[in-house]
N, C-alpha and C. Protein backbone atom coordinates (compact mmCIF):
# COMPACT_ATOMS: atom_id res chain seq x y z
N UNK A 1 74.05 67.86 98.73
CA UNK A 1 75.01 67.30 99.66
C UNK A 1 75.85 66.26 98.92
N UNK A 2 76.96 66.29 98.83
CA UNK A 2 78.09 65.45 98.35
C UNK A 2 78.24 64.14 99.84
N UNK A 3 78.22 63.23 99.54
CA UNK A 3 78.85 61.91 100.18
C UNK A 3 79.56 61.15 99.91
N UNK A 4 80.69 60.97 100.86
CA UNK A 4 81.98 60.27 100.93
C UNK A 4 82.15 59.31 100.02
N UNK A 5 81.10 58.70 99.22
CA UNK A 5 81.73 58.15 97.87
C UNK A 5 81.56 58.81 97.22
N UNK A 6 81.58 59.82 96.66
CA UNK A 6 81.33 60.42 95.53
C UNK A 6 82.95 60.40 94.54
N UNK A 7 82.96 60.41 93.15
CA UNK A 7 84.06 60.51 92.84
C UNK A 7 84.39 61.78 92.22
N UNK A 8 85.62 61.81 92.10
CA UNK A 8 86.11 63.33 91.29
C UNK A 8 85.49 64.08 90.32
N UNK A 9 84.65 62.79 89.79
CA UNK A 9 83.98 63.20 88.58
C UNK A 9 82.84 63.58 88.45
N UNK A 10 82.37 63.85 90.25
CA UNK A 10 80.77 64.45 90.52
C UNK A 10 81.46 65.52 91.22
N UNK A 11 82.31 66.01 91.11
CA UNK A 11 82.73 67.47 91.97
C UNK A 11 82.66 68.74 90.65
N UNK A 12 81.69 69.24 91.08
CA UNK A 12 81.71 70.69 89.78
C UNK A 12 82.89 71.82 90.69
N UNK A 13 83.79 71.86 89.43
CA UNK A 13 85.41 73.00 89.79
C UNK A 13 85.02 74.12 89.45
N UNK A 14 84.61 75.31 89.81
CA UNK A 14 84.25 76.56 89.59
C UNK A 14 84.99 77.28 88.89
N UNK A 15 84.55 77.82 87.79
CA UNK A 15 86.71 79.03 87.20
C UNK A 15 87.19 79.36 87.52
N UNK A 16 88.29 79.75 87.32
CA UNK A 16 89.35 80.45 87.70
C UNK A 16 88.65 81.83 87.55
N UNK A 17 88.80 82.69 88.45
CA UNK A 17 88.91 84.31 88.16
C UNK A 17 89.70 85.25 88.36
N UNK A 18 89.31 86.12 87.85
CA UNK A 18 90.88 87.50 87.65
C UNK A 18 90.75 87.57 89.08
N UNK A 19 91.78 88.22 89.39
CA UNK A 19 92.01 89.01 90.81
C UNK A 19 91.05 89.96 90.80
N UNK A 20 90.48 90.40 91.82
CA UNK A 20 89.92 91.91 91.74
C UNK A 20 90.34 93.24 92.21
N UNK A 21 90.38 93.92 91.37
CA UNK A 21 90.81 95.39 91.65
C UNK A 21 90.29 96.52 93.09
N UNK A 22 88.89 95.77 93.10
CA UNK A 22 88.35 96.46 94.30
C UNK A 22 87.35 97.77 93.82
N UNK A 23 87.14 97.89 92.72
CA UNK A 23 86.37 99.06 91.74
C UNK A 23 84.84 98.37 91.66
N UNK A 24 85.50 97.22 91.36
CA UNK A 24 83.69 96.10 90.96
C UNK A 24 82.96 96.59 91.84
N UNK A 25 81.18 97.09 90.92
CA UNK A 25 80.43 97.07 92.21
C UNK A 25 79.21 96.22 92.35
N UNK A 26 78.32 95.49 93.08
CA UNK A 26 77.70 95.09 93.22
C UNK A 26 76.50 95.11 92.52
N UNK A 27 75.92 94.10 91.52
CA UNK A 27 74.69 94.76 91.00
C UNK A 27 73.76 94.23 92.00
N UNK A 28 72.61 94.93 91.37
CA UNK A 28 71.20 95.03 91.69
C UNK A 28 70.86 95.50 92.93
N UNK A 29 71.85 96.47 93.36
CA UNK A 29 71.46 97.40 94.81
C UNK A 29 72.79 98.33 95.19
N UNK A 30 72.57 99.11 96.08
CA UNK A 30 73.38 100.42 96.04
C UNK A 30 74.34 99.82 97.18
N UNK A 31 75.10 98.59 97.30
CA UNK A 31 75.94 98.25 98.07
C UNK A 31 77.43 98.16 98.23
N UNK A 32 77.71 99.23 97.13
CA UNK A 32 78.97 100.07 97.21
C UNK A 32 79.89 98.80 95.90
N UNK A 33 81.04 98.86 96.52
CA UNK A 33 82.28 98.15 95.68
C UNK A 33 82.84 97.06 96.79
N UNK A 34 83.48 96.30 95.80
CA UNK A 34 84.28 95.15 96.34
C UNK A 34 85.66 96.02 97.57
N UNK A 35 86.15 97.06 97.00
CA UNK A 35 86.77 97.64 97.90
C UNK A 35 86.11 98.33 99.06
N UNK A 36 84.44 98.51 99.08
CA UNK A 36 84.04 99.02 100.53
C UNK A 36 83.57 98.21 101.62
N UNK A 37 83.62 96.20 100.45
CA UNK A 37 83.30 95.44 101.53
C UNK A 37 84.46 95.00 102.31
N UNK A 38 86.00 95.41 101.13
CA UNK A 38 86.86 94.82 102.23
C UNK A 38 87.34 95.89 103.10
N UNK A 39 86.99 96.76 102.70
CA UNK A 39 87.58 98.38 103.98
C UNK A 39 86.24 97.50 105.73
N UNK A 40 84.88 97.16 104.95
CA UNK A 40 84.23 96.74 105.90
C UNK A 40 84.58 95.33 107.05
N UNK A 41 84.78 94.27 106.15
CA UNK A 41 85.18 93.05 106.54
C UNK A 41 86.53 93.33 107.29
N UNK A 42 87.59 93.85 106.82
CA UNK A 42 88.99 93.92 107.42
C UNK A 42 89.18 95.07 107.60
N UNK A 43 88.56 96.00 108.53
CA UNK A 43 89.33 97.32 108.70
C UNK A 43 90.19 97.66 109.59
N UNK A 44 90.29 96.58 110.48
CA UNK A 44 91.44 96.22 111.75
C UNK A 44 92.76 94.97 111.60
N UNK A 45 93.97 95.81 111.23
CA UNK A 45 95.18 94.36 110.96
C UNK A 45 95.32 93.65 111.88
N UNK A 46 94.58 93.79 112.97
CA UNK A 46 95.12 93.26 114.40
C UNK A 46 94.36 92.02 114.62
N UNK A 47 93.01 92.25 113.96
CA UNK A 47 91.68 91.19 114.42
C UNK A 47 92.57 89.84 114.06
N UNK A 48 92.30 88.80 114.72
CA UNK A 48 92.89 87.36 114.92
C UNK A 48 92.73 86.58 113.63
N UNK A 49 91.77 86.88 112.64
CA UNK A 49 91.71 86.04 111.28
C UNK A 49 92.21 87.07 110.35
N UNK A 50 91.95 88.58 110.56
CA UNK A 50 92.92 89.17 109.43
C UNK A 50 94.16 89.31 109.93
N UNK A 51 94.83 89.50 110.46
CA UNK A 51 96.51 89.46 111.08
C UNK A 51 96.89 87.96 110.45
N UNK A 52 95.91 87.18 110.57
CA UNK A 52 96.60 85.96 110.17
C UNK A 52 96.86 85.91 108.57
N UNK A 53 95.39 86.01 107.54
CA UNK A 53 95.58 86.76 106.42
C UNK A 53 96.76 87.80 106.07
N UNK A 54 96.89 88.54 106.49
CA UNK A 54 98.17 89.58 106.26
C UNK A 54 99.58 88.66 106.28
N UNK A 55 99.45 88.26 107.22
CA UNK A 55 100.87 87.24 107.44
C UNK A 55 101.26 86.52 106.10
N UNK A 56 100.31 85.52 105.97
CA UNK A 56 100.00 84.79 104.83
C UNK A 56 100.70 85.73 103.58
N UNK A 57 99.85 87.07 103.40
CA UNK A 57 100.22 87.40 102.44
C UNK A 57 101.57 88.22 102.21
N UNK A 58 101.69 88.64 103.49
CA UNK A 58 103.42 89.08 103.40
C UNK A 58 104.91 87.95 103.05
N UNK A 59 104.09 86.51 103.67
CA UNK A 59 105.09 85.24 103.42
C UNK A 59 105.02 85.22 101.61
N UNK A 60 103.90 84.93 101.59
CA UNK A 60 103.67 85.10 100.24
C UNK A 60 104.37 85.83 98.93
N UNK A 61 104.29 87.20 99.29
CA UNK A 61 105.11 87.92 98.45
C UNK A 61 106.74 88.26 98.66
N UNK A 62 107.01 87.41 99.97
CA UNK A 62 108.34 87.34 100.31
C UNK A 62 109.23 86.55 99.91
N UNK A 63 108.35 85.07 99.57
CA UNK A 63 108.89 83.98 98.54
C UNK A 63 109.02 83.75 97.20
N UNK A 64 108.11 84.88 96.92
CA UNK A 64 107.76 85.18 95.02
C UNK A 64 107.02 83.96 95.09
N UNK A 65 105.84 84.05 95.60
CA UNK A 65 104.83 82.85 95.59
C UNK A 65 103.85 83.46 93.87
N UNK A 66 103.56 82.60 93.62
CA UNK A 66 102.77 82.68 92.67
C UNK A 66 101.32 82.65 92.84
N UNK A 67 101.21 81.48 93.02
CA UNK A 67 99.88 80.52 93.53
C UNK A 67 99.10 81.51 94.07
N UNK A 68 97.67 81.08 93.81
CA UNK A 68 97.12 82.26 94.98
C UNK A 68 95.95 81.56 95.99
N UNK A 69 95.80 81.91 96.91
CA UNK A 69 95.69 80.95 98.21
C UNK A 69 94.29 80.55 97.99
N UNK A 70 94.40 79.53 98.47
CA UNK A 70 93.43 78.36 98.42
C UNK A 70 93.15 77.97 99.65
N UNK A 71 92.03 78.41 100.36
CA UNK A 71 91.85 77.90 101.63
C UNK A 71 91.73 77.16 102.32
N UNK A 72 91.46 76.02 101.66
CA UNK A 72 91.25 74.72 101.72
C UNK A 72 92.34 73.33 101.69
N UNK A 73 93.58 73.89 101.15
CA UNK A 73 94.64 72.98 101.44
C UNK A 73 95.50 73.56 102.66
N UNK A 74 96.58 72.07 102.86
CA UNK A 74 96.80 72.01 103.65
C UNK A 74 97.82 72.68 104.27
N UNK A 75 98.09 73.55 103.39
CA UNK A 75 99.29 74.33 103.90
C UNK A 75 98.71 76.03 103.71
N UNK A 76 99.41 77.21 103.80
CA UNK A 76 99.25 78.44 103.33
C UNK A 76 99.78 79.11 102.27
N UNK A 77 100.79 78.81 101.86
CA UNK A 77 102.09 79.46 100.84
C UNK A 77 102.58 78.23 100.27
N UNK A 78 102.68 78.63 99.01
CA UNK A 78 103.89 77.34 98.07
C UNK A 78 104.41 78.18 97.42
N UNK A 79 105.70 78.03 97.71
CA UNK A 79 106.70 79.16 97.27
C UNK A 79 106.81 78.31 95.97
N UNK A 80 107.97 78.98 94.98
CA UNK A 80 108.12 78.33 93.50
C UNK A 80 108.69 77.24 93.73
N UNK A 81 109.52 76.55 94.53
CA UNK A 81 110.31 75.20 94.68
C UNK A 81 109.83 74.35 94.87
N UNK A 82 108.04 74.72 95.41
CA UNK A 82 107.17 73.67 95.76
C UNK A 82 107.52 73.57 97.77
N UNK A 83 108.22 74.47 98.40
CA UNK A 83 108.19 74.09 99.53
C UNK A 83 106.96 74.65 100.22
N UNK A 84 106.27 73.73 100.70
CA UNK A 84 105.05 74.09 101.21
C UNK A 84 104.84 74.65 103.03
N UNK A 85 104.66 75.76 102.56
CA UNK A 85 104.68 77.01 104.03
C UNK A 85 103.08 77.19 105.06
N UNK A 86 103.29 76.84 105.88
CA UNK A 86 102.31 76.71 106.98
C UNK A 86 102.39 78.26 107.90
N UNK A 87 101.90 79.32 107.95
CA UNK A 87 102.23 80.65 108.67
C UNK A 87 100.96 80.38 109.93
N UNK A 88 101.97 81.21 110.80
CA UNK A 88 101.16 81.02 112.22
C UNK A 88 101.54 82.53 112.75
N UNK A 89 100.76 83.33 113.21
CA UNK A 89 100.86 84.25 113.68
C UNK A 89 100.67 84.55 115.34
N UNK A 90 100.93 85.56 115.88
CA UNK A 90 100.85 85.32 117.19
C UNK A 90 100.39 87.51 117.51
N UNK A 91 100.31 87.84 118.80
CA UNK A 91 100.39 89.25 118.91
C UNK A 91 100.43 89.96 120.29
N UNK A 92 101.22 90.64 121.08
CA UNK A 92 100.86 90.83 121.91
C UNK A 92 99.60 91.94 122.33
N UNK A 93 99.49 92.75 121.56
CA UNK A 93 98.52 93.24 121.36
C UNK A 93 97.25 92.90 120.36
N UNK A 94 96.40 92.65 121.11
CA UNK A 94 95.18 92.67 119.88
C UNK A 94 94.09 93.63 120.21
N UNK A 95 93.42 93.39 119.08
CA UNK A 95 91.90 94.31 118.29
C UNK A 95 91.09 94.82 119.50
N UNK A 96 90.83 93.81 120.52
CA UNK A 96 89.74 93.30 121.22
C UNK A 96 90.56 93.74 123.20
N UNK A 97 90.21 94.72 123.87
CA UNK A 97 90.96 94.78 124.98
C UNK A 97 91.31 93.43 125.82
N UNK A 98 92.43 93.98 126.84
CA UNK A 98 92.62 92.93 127.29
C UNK A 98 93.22 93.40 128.54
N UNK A 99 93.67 92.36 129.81
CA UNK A 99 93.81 92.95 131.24
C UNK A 99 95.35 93.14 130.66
N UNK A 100 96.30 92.30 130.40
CA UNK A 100 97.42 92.51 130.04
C UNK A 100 97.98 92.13 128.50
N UNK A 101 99.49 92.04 127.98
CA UNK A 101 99.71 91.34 127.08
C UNK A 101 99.70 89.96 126.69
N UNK A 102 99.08 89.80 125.61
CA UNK A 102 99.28 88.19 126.12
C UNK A 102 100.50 87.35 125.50
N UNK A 103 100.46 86.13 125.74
CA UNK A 103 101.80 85.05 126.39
C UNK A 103 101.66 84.70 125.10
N UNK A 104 103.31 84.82 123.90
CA UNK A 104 102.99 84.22 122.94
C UNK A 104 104.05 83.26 123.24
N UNK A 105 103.85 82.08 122.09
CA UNK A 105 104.45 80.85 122.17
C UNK A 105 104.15 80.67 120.42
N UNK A 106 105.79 79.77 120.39
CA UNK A 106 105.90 79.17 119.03
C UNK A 106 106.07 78.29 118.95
N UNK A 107 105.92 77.63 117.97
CA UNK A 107 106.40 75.65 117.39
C UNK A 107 107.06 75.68 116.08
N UNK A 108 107.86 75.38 115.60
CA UNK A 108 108.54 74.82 114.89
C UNK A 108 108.05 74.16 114.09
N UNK A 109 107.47 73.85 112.90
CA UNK A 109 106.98 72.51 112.30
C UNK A 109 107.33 71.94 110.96
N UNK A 110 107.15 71.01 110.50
CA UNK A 110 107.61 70.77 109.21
C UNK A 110 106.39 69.52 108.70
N UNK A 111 105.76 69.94 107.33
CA UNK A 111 104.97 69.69 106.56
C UNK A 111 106.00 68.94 105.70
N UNK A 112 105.25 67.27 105.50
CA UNK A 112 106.17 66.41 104.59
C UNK A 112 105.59 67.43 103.04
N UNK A 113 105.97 66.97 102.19
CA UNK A 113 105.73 67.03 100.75
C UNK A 113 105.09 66.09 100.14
């Protein structure tokens, strides 16, 4: 457990790693490839955390973002200029039934720098 004093210099930074292709497979058991956990994990664009993911990554390659997402800060996208992009998605249809469509609504926002 890390506590609120701790300094920068007790945080272990994990490497950087390649992207993955989706071929990698799992050792030490017959649990397929990195591509059959994400066919498993995300096999619906609609579900409410991958639709949001997708978004992300369509802003992403729409800005010629580089960076590659970091879940943990405070924004979603940093395009090359450094303008820092917050994506919010919305749907009238989703994954999961429903009695009708539902009521979307937007906000406007702006993230200082």
């Amino acid at each position: 457990m890390v506590s609120d004093s701790a300094s920068p210099d007790d945080w272990h930074t994990p490497a950087e790693l390649a992207p993955l292709d989706g071929n990698e497979s799992f050792r030490g058991t017959d649990a397929g490839t990195v591509l059959d956990f994400w066919r498993y994990a995300m096999p619906d664009l609609r579900t409410n955390t991958t639709r949001g993911l997708l978004a992300e990554f369509l802003v992403h390659r729409a800005v010629g973002a580089v960076a590659r997402n970091m879940e943990w800060e405070s924004f979603d996208v940093l395009a090359p200029d450094g303008l820092k992009i917050e994506v919010k998605t919305s749907a009238y249809l989703q994954a999961s039934p429903a009695v009708g469509d539902s009521l979307l609504t937007a906000a406007r926002t702006h993230l200082e720098s």
